[in-house]
Protein backbone atom coordinates (compact mmCIF):
# COMPACT_ATOMS: atom_id res chain seq x y z
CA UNK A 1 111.72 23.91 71.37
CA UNK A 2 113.27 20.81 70.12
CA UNK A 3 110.70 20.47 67.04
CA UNK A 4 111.53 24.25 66.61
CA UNK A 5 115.63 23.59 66.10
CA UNK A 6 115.44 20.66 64.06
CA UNK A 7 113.71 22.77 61.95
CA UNK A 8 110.20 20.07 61.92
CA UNK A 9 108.22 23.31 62.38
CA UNK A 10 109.01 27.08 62.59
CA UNK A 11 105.88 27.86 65.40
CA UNK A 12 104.23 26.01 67.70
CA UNK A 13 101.34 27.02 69.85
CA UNK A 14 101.47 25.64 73.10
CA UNK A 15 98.09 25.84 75.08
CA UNK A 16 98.22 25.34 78.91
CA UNK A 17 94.91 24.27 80.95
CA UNK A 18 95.77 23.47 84.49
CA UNK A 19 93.25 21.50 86.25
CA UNK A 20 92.99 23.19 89.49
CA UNK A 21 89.67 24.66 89.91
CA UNK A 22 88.05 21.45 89.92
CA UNK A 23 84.71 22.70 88.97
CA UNK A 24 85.11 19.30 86.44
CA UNK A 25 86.62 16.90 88.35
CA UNK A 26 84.77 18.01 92.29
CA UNK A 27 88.20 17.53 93.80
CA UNK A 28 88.94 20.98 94.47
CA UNK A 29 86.68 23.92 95.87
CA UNK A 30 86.82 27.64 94.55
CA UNK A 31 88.51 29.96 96.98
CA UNK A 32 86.39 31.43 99.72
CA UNK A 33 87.05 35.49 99.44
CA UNK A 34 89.67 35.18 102.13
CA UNK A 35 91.88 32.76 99.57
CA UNK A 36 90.52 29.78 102.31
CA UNK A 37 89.68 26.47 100.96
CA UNK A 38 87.27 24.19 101.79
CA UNK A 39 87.74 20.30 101.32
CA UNK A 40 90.28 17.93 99.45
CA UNK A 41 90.87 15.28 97.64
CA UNK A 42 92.47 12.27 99.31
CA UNK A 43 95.04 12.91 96.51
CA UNK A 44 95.67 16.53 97.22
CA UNK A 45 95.48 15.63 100.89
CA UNK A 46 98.51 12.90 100.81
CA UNK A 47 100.50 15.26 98.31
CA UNK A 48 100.50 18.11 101.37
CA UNK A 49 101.41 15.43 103.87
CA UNK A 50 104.58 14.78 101.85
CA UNK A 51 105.40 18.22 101.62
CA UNK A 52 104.17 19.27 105.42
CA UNK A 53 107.08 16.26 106.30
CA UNK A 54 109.82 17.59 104.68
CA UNK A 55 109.02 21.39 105.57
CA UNK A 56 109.25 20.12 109.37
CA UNK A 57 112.18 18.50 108.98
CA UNK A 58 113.87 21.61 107.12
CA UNK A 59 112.22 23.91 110.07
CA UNK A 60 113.82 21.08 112.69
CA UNK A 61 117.23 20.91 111.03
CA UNK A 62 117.82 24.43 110.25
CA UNK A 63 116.20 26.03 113.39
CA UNK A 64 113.19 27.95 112.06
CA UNK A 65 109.91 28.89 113.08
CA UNK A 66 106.62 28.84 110.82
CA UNK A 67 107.15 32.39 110.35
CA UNK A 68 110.09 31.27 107.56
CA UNK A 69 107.01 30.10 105.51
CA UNK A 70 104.67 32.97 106.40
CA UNK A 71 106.79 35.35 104.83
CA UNK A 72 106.69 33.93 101.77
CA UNK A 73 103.08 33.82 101.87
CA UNK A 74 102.49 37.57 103.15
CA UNK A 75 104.78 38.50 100.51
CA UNK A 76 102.63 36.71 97.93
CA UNK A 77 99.89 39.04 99.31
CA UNK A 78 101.49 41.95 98.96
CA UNK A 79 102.46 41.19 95.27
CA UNK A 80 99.14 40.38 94.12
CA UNK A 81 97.46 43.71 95.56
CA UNK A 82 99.29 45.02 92.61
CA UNK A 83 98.29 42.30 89.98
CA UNK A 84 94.53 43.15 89.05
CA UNK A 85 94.25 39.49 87.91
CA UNK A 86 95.37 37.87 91.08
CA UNK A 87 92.83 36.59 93.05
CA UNK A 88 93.72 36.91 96.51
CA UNK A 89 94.69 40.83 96.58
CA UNK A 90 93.99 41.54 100.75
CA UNK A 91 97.20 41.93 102.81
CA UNK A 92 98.15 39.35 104.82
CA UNK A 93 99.35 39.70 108.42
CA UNK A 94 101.86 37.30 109.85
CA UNK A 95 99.97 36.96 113.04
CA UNK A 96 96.58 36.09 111.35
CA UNK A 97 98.92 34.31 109.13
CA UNK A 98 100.16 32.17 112.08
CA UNK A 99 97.01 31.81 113.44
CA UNK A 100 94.88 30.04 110.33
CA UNK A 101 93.87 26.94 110.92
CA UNK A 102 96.35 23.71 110.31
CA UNK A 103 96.22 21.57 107.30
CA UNK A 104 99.01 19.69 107.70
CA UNK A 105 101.61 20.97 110.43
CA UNK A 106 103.87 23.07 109.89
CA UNK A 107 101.40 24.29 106.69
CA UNK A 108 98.15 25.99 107.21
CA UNK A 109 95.62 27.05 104.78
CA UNK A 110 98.22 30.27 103.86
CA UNK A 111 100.86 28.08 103.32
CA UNK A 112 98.51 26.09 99.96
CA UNK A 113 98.07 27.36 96.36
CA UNK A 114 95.07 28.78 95.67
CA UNK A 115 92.64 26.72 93.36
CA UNK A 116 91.16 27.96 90.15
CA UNK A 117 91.02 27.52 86.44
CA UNK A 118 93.52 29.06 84.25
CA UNK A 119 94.32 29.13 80.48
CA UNK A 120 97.98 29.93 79.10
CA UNK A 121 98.65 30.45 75.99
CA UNK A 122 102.66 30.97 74.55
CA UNK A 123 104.30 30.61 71.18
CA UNK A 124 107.94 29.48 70.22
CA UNK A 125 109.19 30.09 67.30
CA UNK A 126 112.55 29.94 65.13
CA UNK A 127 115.15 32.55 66.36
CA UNK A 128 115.04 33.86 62.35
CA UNK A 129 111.72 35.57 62.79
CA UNK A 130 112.90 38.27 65.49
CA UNK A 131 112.70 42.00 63.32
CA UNK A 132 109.46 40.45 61.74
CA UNK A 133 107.45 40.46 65.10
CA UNK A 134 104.63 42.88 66.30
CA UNK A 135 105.87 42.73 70.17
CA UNK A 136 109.38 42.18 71.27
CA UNK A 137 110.73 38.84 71.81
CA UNK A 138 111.62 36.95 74.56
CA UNK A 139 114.00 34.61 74.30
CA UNK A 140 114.94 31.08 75.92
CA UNK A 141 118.58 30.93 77.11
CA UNK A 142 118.28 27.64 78.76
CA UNK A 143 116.32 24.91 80.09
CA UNK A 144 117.35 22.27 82.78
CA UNK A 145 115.07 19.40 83.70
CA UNK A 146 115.24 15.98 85.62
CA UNK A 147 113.34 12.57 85.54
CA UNK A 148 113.95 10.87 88.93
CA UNK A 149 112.40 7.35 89.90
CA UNK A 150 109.48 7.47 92.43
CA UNK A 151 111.90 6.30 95.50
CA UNK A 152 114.71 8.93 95.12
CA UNK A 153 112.49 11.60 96.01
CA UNK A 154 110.26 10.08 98.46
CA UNK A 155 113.05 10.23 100.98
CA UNK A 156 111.80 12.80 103.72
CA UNK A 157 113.61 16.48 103.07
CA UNK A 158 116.65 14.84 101.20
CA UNK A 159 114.19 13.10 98.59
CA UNK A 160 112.30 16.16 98.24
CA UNK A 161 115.12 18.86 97.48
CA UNK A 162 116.47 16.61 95.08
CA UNK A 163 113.18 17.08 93.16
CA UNK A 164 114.62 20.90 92.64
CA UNK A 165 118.14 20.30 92.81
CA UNK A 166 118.48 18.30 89.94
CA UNK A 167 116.55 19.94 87.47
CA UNK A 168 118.55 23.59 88.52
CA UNK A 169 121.84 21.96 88.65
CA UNK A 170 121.24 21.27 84.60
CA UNK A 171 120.27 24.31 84.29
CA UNK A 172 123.11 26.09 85.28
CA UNK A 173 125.11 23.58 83.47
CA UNK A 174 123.48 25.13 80.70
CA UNK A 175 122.83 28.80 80.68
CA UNK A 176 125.21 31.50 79.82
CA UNK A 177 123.03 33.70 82.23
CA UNK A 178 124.91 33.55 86.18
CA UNK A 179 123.15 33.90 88.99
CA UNK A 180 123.99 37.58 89.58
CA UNK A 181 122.21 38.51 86.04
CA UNK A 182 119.13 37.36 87.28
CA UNK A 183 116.60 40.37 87.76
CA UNK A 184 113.62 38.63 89.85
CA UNK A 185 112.25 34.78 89.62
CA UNK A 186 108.85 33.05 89.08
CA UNK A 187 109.15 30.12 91.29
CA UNK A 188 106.89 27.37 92.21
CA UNK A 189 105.22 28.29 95.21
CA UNK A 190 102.15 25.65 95.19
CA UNK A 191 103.52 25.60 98.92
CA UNK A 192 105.70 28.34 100.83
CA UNK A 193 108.45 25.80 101.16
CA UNK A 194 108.33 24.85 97.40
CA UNK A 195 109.17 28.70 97.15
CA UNK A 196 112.41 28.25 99.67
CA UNK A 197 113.58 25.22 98.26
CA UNK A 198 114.03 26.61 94.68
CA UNK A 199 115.61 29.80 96.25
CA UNK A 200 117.97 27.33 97.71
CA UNK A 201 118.25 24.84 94.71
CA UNK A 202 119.12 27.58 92.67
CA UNK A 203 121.64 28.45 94.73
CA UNK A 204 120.47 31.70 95.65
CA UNK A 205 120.34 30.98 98.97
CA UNK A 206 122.84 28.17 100.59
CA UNK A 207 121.31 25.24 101.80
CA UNK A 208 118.80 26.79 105.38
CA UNK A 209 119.54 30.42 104.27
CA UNK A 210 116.09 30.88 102.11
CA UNK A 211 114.17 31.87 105.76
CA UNK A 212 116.31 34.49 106.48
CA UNK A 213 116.58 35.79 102.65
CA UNK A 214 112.64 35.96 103.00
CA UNK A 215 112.60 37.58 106.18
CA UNK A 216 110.12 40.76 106.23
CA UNK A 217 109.25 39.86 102.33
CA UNK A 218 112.11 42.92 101.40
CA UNK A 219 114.54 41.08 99.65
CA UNK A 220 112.05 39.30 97.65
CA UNK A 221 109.83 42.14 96.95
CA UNK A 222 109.75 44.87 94.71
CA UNK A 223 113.38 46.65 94.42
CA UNK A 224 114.54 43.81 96.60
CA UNK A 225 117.57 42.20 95.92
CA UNK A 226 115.67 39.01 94.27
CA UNK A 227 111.74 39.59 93.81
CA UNK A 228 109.87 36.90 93.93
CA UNK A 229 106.95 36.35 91.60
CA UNK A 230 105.61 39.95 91.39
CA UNK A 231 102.53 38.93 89.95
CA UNK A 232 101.33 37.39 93.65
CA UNK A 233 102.25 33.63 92.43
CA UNK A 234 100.68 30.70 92.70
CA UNK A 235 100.05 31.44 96.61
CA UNK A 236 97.72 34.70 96.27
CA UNK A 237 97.08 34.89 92.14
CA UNK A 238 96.23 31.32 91.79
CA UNK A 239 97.52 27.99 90.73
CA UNK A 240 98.30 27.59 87.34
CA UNK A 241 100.83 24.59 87.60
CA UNK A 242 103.40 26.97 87.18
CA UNK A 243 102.51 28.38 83.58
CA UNK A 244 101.36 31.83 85.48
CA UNK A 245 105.01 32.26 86.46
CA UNK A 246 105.89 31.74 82.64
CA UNK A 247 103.54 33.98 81.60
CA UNK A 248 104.35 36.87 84.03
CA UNK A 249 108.28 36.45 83.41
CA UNK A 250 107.59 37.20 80.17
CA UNK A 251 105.26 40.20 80.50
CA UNK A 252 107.86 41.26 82.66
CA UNK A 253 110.91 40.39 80.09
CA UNK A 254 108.31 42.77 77.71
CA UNK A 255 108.12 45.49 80.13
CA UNK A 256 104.01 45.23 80.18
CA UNK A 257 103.78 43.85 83.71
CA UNK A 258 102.02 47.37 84.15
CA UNK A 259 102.20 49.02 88.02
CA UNK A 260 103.95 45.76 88.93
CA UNK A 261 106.94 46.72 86.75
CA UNK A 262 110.17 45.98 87.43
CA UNK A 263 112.40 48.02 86.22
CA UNK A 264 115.05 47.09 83.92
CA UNK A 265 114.03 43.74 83.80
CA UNK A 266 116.04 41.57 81.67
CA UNK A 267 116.90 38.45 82.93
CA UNK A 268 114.31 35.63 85.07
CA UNK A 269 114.17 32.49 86.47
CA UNK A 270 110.50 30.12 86.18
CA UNK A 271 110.40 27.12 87.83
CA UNK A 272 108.16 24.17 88.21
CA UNK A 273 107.27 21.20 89.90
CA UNK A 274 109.52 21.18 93.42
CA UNK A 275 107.55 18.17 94.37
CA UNK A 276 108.90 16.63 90.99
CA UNK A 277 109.22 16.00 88.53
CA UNK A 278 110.72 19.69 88.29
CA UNK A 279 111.99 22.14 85.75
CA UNK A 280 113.65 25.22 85.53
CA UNK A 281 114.53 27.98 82.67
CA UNK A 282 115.97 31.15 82.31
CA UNK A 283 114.33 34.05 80.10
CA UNK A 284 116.02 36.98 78.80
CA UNK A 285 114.40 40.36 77.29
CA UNK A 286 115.45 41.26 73.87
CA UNK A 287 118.06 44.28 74.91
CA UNK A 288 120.01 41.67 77.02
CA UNK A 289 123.45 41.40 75.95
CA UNK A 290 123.59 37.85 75.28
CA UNK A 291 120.89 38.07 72.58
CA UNK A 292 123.42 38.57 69.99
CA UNK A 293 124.47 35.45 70.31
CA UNK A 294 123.54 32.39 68.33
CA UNK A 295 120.38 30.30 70.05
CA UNK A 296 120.29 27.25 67.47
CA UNK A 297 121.74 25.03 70.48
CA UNK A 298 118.56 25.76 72.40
């Protein structure tokens, strides 16, 4: 985007190859058909102990059960039995749901990304081509991102939201979109409490709310108040590092997201990263009103 507006180049290819599937580097299995996995790397297994910490203190402080984070996971089930390229498309239950085995309490195998390789391909280009294009734009109305030192977020639940907080809080410092223009949201969900503390970062949700917002999966599914990555996420469709969000938001933003449609969709939120170091944009469609505006600042 920067090379873009300083006018070094007027496209750029940008070619996203998440490592996840591991069928390189042997640290990660493939999904069983279930969505289970099998095995981890001592990396992958310290990373969910940070996160299972500060999802049990948020469950502690705020009074939840595990079913807070099991709704976000059913609802990524639901979701994804739409998405034909998802790969974890069977429904969910929130009693088999609370009764998968434990990888690191409060999260369970539900509660974990599911593994695989993914490709993503986007272009940006200079605002000057739009009326020249083959498919309808969609255009960047603001990004917000944070570099924090290791220590700042390795500080138990504080530490962690921070990882979200910061990079949202530029955001909005940023955007000419408000919260109440926002049609659905793509969030990082490589956990179900990645998923709730963006919903609260954003401010969505007030600090403890995001359970009860998720309750049933209704607010955050389709016609819901706030729908949450229709395409089944990173939770059910598969871990993409967050590019699979992007790349939905703007099929959505297109209006080619197909049975999973939302209608009228013209304004999203992607995120990436909760566990740092985290970013966030906002995406609007070409018939959104603030289009007509100038976008050399971004």
């Amino acid at each position: 985007m920067l090379a873009v507006s300083a006018g070094l180049c007027r496209h750029v290819l940008c070619l996203a190859v998440p490592g996840g599937g591991g069928s390189r580097a042997g640290t990660w299995p493939a999904p069983t058909a279930d969505g289970s996995q099998r095995g981890r790397s001592a990396e992958a297994s310290s990373s969910l102990r940070r996160v299972a910490l500060a999802a049990s203190e948020y469950l502690t402080t705020f009074g939840h059960g595990r079913e807070a984070l099991g709704w976000v996971a059913v609802a990524a089930r639901r979701h994804a039995a739409r998405n034909c390229d998802a790969l974890c498309r069977t429904p969910l239950a929130m009693d088999r749901y609370l009764a998968a085995r434990m990888v690191a309490s409060p999260l369970g195998r539900f509660d974990c990304a599911v593994p695989c390789d993914a490709a993503v391909a986007l272009v940006v280009s200079a605002t000057d081509v739009c009326g020249h294009l083959p498919h309808p734009p969609v255009w960047i109305d603001a990004v917000g991102t944070r570099r924090l030192a290791a220590e700042e977020t390795d500080l138990g639940l504080a530490g962690y939201r921070l990882a979200a907080e910061a990079p949202a809080a530029h955001l909005w410092s940023r955007a000419s979109v408000v919260r109440q223009d926002v049609d659905f949201v793509a969030l990082d969900d490589t956990s179900t409490f990645d998923a709730l503390c963006w919903l609260e970062a954003l401010g969505f949700c007030a600090p403890g709310e995001a359970a009860e917002f998720v309750r049933d999966g209704t607010r955050i599914g389709p016609g819901g108040v706030l729908p949450l990555n229709p395409h089944g996420g990173e939770l059910a469709a598969g871990r993409s590092d967050g590019y699979g969000g992007l790349y939905e938001a703007v099929l959505q933003l297109r209006g080619e997201a197909e049975e999973r449609q939302i209608p009228n969709a013209r304004a999203a939120v992607v995120s990436s990263g909760a566990a740092g170091p985290g970013a966030a944009m906002v995406l609007v469609s070409d018939s959104h009103p603030s289009t007509t505006r100038s976008w050399t600042r971004n």
